[in-house]
Protein backbone atom coordinates (compact mmCIF):
# COMPACT_ATOMS: atom_id res chain seq x y z
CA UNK A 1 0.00 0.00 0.00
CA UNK A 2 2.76 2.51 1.13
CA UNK A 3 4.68 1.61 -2.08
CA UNK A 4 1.65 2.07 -4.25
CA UNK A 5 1.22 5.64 -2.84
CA UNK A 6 5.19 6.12 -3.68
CA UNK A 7 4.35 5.37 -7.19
CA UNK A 8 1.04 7.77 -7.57
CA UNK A 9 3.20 10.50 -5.60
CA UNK A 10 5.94 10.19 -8.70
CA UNK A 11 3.82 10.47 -11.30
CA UNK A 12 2.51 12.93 -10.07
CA UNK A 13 6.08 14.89 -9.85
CA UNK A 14 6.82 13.99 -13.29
CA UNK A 15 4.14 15.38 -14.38
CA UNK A 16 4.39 18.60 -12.85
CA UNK A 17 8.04 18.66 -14.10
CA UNK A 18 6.84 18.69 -17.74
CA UNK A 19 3.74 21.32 -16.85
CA UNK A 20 6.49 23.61 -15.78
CA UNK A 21 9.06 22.67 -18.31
CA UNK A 22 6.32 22.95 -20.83
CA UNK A 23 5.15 26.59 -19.40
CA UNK A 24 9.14 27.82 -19.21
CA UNK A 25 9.67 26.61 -22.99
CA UNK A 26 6.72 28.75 -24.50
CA UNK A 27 7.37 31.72 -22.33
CA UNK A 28 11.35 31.36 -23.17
CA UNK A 29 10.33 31.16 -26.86
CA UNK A 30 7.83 34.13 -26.56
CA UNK A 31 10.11 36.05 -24.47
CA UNK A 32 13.42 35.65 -26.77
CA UNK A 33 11.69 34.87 -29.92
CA UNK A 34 12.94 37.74 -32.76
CA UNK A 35 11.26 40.79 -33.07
CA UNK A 36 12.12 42.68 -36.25
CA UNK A 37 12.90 46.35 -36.50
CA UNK A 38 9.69 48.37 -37.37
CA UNK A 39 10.17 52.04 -38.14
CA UNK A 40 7.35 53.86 -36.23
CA UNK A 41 6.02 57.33 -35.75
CA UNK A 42 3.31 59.17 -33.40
CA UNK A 43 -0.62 60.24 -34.42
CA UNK A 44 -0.76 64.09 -33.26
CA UNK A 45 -2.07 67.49 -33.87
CA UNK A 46 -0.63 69.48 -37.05
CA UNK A 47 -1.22 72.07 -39.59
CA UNK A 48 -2.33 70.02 -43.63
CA UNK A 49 -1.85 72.10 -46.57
CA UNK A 50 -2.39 70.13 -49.63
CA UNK A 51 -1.17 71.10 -53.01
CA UNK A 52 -0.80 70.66 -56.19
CA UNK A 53 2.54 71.94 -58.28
CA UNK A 54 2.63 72.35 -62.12
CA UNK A 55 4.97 74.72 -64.77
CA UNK A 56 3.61 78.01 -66.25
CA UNK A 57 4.81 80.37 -68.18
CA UNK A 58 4.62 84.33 -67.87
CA UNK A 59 2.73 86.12 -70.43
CA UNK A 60 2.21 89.89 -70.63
CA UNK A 61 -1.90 91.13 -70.13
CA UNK A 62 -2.72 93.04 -73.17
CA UNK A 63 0.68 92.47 -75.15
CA UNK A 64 1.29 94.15 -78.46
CA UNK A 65 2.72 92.38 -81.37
CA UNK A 66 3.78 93.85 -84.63
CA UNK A 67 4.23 91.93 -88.03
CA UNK A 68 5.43 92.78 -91.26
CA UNK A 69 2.38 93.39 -93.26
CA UNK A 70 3.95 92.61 -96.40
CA UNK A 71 7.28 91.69 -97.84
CA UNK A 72 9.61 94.57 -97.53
CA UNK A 73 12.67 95.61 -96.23
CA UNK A 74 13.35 97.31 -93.28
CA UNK A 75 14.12 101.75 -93.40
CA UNK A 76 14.97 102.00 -89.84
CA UNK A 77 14.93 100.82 -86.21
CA UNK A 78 14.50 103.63 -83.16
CA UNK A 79 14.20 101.54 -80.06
CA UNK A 80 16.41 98.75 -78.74
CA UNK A 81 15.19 95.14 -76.82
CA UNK A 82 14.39 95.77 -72.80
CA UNK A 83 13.47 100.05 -74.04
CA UNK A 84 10.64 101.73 -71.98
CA UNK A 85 8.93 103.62 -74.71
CA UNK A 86 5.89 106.59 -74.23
CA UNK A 87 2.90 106.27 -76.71
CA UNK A 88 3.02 107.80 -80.18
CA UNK A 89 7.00 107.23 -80.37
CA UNK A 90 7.91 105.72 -83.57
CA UNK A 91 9.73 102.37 -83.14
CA UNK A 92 10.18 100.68 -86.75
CA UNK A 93 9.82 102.37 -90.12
CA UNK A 94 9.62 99.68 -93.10
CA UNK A 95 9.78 100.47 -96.70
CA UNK A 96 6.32 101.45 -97.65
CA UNK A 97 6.41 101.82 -101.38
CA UNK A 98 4.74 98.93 -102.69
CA UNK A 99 2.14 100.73 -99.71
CA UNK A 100 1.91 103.01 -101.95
CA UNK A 101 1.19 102.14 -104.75
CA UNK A 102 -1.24 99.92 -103.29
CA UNK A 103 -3.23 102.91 -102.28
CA UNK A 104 -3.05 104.92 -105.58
CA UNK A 105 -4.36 101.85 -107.59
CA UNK A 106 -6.65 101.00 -104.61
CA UNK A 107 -8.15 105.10 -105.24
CA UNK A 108 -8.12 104.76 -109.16
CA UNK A 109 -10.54 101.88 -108.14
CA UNK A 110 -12.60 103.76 -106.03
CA UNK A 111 -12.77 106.82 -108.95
CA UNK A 112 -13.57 104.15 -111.25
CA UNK A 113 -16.37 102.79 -109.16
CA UNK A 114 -17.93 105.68 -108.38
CA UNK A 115 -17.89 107.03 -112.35
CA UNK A 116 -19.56 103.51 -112.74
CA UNK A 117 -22.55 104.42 -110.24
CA UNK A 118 -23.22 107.82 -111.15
CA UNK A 119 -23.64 106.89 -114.78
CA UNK A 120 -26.04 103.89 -113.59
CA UNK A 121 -28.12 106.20 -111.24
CA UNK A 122 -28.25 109.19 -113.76
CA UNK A 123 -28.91 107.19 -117.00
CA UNK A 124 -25.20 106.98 -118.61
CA UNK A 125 -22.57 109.07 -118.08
CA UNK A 126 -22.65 112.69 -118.93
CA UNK A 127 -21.51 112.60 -122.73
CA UNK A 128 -24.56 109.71 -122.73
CA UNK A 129 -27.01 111.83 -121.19
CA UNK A 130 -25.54 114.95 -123.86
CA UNK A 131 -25.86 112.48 -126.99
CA UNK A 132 -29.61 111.34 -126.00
CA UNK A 133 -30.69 114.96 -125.51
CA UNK A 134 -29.45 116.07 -128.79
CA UNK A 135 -30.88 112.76 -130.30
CA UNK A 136 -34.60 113.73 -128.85
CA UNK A 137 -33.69 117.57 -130.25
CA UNK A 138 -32.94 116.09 -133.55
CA UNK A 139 -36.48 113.55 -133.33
CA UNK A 140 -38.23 116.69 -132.39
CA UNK A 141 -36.75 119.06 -135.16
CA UNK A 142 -37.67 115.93 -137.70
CA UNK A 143 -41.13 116.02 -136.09
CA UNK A 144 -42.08 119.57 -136.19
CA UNK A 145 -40.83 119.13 -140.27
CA UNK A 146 -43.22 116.53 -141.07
CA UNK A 147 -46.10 117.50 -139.24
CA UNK A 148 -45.73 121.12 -141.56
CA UNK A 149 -45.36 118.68 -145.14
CA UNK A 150 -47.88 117.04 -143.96
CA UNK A 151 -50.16 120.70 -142.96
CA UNK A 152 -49.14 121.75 -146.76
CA UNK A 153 -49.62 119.00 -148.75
CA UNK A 154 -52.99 118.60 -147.14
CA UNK A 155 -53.93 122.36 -148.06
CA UNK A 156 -52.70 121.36 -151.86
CA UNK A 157 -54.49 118.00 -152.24
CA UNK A 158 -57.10 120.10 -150.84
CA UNK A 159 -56.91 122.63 -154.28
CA UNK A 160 -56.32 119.80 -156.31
CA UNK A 161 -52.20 121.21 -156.38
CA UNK A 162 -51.28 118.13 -154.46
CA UNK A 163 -51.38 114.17 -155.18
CA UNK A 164 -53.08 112.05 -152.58
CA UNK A 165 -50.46 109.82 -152.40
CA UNK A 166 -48.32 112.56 -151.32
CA UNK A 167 -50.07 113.03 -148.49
CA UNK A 168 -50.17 109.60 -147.40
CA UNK A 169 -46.31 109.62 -147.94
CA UNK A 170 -45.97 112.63 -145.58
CA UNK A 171 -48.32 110.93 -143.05
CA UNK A 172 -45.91 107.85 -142.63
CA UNK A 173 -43.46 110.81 -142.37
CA UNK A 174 -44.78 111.85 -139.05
CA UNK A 175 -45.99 108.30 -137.80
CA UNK A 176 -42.27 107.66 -138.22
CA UNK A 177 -40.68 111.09 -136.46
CA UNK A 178 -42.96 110.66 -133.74
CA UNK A 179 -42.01 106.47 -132.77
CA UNK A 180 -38.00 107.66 -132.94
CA UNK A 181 -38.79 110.43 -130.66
CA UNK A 182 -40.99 108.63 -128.15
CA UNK A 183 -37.83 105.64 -128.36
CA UNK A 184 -35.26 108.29 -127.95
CA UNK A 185 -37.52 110.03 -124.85
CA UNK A 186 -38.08 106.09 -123.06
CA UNK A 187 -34.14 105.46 -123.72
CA UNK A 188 -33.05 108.70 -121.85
CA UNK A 189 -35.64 108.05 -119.04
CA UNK A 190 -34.54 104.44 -118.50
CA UNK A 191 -31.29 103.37 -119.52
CA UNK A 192 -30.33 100.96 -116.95
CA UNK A 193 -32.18 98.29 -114.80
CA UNK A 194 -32.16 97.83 -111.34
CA UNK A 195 -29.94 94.99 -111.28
CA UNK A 196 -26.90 97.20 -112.89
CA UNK A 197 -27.13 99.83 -110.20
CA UNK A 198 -27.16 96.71 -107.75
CA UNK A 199 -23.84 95.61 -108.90
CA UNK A 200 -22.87 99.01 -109.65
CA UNK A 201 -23.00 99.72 -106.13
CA UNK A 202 -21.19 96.56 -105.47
CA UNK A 203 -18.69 97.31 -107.20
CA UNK A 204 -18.34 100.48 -105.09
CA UNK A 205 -17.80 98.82 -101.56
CA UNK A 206 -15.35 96.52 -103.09
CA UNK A 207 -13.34 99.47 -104.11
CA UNK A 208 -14.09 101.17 -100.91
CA UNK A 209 -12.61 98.39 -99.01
CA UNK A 210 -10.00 97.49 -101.00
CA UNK A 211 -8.96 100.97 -100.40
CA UNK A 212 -9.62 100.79 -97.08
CA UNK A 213 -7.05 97.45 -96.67
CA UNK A 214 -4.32 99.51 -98.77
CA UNK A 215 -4.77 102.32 -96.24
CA UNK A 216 -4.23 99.72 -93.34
CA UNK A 217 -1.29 98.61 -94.92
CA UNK A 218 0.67 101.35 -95.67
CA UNK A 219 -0.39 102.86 -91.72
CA UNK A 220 1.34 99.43 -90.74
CA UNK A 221 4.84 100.25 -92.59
CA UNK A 222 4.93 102.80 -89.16
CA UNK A 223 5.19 101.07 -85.99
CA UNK A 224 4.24 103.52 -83.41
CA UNK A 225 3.80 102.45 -79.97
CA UNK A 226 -0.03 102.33 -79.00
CA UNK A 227 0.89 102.99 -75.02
CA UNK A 228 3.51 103.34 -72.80
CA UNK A 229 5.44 100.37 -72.60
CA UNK A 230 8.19 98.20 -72.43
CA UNK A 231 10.30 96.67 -75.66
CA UNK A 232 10.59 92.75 -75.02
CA UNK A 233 11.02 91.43 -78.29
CA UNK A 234 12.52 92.77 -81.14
CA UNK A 235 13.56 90.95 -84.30
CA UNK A 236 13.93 93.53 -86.98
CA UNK A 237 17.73 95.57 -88.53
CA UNK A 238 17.94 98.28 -90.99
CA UNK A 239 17.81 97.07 -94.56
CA UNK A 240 16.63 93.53 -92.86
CA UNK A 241 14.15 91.77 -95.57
CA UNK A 242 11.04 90.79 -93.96
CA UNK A 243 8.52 88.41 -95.31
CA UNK A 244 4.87 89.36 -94.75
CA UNK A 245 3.33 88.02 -91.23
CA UNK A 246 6.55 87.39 -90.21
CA UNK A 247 6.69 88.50 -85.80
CA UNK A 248 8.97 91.75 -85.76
CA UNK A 249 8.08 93.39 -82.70
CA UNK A 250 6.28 92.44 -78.90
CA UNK A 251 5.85 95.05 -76.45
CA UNK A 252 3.83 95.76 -72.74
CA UNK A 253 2.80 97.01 -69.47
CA UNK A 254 5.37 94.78 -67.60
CA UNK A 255 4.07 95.90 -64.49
CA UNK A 256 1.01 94.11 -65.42
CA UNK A 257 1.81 89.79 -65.58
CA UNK A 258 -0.27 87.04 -65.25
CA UNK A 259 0.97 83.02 -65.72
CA UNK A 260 -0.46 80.68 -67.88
CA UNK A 261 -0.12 77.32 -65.75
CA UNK A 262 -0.76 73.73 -67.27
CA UNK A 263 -2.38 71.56 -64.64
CA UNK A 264 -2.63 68.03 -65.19
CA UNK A 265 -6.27 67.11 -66.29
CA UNK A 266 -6.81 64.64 -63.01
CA UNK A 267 -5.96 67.58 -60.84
CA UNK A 268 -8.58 69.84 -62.45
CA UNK A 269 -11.11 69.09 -60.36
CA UNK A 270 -9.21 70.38 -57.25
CA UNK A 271 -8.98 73.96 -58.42
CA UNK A 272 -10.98 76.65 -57.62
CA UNK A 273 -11.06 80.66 -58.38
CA UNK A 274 -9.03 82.01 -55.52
CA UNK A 275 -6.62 79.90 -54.55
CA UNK A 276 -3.83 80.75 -53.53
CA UNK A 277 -0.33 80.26 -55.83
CA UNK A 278 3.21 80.70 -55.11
CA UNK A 279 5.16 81.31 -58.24
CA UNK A 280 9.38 80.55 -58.24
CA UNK A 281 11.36 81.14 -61.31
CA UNK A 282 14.75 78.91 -61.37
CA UNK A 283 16.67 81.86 -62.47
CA UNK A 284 16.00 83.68 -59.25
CA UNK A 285 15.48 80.82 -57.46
CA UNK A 286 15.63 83.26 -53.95
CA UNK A 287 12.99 85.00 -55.01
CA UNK A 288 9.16 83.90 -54.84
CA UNK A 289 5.93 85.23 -56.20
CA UNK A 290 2.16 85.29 -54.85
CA UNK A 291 -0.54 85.10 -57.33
CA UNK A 292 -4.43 83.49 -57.21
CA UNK A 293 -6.14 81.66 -59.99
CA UNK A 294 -7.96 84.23 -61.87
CA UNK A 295 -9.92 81.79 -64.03
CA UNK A 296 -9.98 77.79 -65.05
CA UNK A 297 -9.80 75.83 -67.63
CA UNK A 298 -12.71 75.52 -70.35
CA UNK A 299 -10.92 72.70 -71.91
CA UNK A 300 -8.00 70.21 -71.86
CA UNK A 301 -5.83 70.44 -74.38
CA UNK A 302 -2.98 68.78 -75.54
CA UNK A 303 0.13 69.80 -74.23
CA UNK A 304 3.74 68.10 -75.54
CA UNK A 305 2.73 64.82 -74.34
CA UNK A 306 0.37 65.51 -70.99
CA UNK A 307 -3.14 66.46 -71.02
CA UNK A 308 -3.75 70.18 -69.51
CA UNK A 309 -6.48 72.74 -68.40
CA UNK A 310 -4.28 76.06 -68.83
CA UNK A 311 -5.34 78.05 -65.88
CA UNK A 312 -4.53 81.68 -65.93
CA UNK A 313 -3.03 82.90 -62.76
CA UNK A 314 -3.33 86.84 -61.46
CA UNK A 315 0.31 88.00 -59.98
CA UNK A 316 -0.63 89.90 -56.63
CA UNK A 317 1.24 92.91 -56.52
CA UNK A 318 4.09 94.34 -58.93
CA UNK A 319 5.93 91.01 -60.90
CA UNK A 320 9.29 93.30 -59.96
CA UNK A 321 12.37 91.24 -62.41
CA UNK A 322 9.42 88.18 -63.67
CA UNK A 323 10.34 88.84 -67.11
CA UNK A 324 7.65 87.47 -69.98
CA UNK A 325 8.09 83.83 -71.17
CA UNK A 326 9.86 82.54 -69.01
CA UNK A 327 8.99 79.16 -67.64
CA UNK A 328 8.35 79.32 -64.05
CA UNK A 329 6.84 76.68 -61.21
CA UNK A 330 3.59 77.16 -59.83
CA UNK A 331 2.33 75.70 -56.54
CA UNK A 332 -1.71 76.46 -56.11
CA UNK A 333 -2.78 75.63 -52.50
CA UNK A 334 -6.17 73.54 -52.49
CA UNK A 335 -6.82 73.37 -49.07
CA UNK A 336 -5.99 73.68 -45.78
CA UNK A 337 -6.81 72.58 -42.18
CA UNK A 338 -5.80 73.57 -38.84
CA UNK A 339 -4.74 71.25 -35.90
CA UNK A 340 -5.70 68.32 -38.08
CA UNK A 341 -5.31 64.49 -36.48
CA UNK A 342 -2.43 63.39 -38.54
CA UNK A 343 0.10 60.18 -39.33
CA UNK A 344 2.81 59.80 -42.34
CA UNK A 345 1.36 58.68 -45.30
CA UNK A 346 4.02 55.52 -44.88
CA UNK A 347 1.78 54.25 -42.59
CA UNK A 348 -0.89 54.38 -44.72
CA UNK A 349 -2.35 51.13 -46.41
CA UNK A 350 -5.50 50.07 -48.38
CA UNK A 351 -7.05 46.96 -49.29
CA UNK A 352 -10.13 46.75 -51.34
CA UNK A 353 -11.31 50.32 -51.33
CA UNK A 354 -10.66 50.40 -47.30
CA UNK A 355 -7.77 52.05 -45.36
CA UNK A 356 -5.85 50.82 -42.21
CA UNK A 357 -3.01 51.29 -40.68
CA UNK A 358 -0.92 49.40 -38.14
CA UNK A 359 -0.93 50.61 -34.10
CA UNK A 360 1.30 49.23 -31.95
CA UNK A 361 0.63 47.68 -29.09
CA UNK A 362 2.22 45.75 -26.54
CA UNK A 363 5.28 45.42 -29.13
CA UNK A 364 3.05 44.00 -31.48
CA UNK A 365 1.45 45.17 -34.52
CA UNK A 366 -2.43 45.60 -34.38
CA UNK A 367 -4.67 45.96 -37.94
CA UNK A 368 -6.86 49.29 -37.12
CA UNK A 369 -9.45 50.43 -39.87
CA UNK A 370 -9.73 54.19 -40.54
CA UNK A 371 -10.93 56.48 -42.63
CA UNK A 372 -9.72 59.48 -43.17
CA UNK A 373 -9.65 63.18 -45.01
CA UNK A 374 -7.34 64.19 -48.03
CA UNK A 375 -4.06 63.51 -47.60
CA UNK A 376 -1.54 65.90 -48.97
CA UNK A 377 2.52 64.32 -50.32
CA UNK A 378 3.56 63.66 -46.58
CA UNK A 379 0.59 63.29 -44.29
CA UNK A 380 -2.42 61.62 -43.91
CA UNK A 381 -5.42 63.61 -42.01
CA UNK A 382 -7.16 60.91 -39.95
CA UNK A 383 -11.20 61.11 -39.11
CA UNK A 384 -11.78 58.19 -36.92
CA UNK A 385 -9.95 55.27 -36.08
CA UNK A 386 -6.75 56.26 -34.06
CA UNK A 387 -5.98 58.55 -30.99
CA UNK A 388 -3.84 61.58 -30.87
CA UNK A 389 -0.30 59.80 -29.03
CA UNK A 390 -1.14 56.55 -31.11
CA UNK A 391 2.12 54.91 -32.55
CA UNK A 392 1.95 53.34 -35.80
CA UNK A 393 4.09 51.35 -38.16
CA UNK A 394 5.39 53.39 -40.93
CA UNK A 395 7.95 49.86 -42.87
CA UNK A 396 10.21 47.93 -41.76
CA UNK A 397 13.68 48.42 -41.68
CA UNK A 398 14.90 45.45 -44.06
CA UNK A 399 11.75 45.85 -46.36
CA UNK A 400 9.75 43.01 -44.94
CA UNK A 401 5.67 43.52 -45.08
CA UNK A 402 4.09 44.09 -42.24
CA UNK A 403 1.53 41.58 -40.39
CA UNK A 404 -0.94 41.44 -37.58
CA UNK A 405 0.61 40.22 -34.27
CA UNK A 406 4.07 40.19 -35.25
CA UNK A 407 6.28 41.10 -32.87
CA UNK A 408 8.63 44.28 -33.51
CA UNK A 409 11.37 46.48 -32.00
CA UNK A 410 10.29 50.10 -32.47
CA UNK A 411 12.73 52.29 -34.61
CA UNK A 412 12.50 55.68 -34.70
């Protein structure tokens, strides 16, 4: 009996020897098991800005730009590139004479024209209307003879003195004075229809504005600035040949910019009249600019090989040294928000439309679903999900994804 109760009493030890070696093995292995390096960083309170940057280039408002207006050669230059100029100075003279003569033949026209109409509206010119009124003089005088042979010969028939054939001649006489005179009176009152003084007329404004265009022409042979203004292009030396439409001059108000800015057409939809911009040029790269957008797209276009809305941008205050075309970065703010609930956008992850992020807990990572705001190139704004003073996992340190539960040693 006593050595039966030995027995049961041994077992019993044994088997509390492997409970506990069993219970020291898994809490050996969980305490020393390897916990890789996890790169973490702190939910808290912070300032978003998001934005959007994009090239532009500066443009002049209202330029002025001169061409040749036809092919000639240049007389003289008065101004040089970079010139401030007042109105009404003369800036380029260019050969005018084939202006010239242009204009005369362009006024022979118009004479032309004009002779044309009168005689139309008046019934023929005035040696027509001369020739029909001596033509109806002559009818009448031929008249007025044959109506007295006929008076006389009627008188003689009358005494016998006179055959009556006679007088029938001398009544065909007058049948036939009076048909030329009433032809030559219908002629004179209605020598032309309705339709010639149409195109008569016609003919008249094309004159009239061909004259007009000659006139425009040789005005353009004197480029004379239309305001006060600066010189930034010129492409034009005495006795230069020029061909017609050919770009010879550009000039402005320089204190008065805007920038032409080509926003991609998926960030269209985040711009708004307003906004701010801040405008750098790489030539002055310690100098900055503050503009707003002034107006937006009305259609994308194709730009070298992106798809654009240009987007005109207002400069706020004087452009001071932002000279015209030159390519410059713009940066339009979108939005902002104050003391916003925030986490790196490293420790941002999605998974079939839904975001989470990893919180770490007890040295272990944790899935958490949020959701959360619009996130700008660095930080996420959360809305729900996480605490201010949360840590989460932003990568590990050799690359390796991250998991729920695994164990990590927090790098910072």
């Amino acid at each position: 009996m006593a050595e039966a109760r030995s027995q049961t009493g041994r077992r019993w030890l044994w088997a509390g020897i492997v409970v506990i070696l069993i219970v020291v093995f898994f809490t050996a292995r969980y305490v020393l098991r390897e916990r890789l390096p996890v790169r973490v960083a702190q939910v808290g309170r912070a300032n978003l800005t998001n934005t959007v940057p994009t090239n532009g280039r500066v443009e002049p408002i209202g330029p002025y730009q001169f061409y040749s207006p036809i092919n000639t050669t240049v007389k003289a230059v008065h101004v040089q590139e970079g010139d401030t100029v007042p109105a009404g100075k003369l800036l380029i003279k260019l050969d005018d004479a084939q202006a010239q003569a242009q204009v005369a033949s362009a006024e022979s026209g118009v004479k032309t024209a004009q002779a044309s109409l009168e005689a139309v509206t008046h019934n023929g010119t005035l040696a027509e209307r001369q020739a029909a009124a001596a033509t109806m003089e002559q009818d009448q005088l031929a008249l007025n003879q044959a109506q007295q042979n006929l008076d006389a010969l009627t008188k003689l028939a009358a005494s016998g003195a006179a055959a009556q054939g006679e007088v029938l001649a001398a009544k065909s006489q007058l049948q036939t004075a009076q048909a030329n005179l009433k032809a030559a009176g219908e002629t004179a009152k209605q020598h032309y229809s309705s339709g010639d003084v149409a195109r008569a007329q016609a003919a008249l404004s094309d004159a009239q504005a061909a004259l007009a265009a000659a006139l425009h022409v040789e005005a353009q042979t004197s480029i004379v600035a239309p305001i006060k203004g600066t010189i930034y292009t010129l492409d034009a030396t005495p006795s230069e040949f020029e061909e017609a439409g050919k770009l010879i001059l550009q000039m402005a108000n320089l204190g008065e910019e805007r920038v032409r800015a080509y926003f991609d057409e998926p960030d269209l939809g985040r711009l708004a009249v307003g906004q701010k911009v801040l405008i750098r040029w790489d030539a002055k790269p310690a100098s900055e600019w503050h503009g707003h957008i002034e107006r937006l797209p009305a259609a994308v276009v194709t730009y070298t090989t992106r798809n654009v809305g240009e987007t005109l941008v207002a400069i706020d205050g004087p452009p001071d040294g932002l000279l015209p075309d030159t390519n410059v970065t713009v940066t339009v703010t979108t939005s902002t928000e104050d003391n916003a609930l925030t986490m790196p956008r490293e420790a941002l992850h999605e998974q079939n439309g839904r975001y989470f992020a990893f919180k770490v807990e007890d040295g272990e990572l944790k899935r958490v679903a949020i959701t959360i705001g619009t996130p700008n190139l660095t930080q996420v704004p959360i809305l729900s999900g996480l605490n201010d003073g949360d840590i989460v996992a932003t990568g590990t340190t050799s690359d390796q994804p991250l998991q729920e539960g695994m164990p990590i040693k927090e790098v910072r």
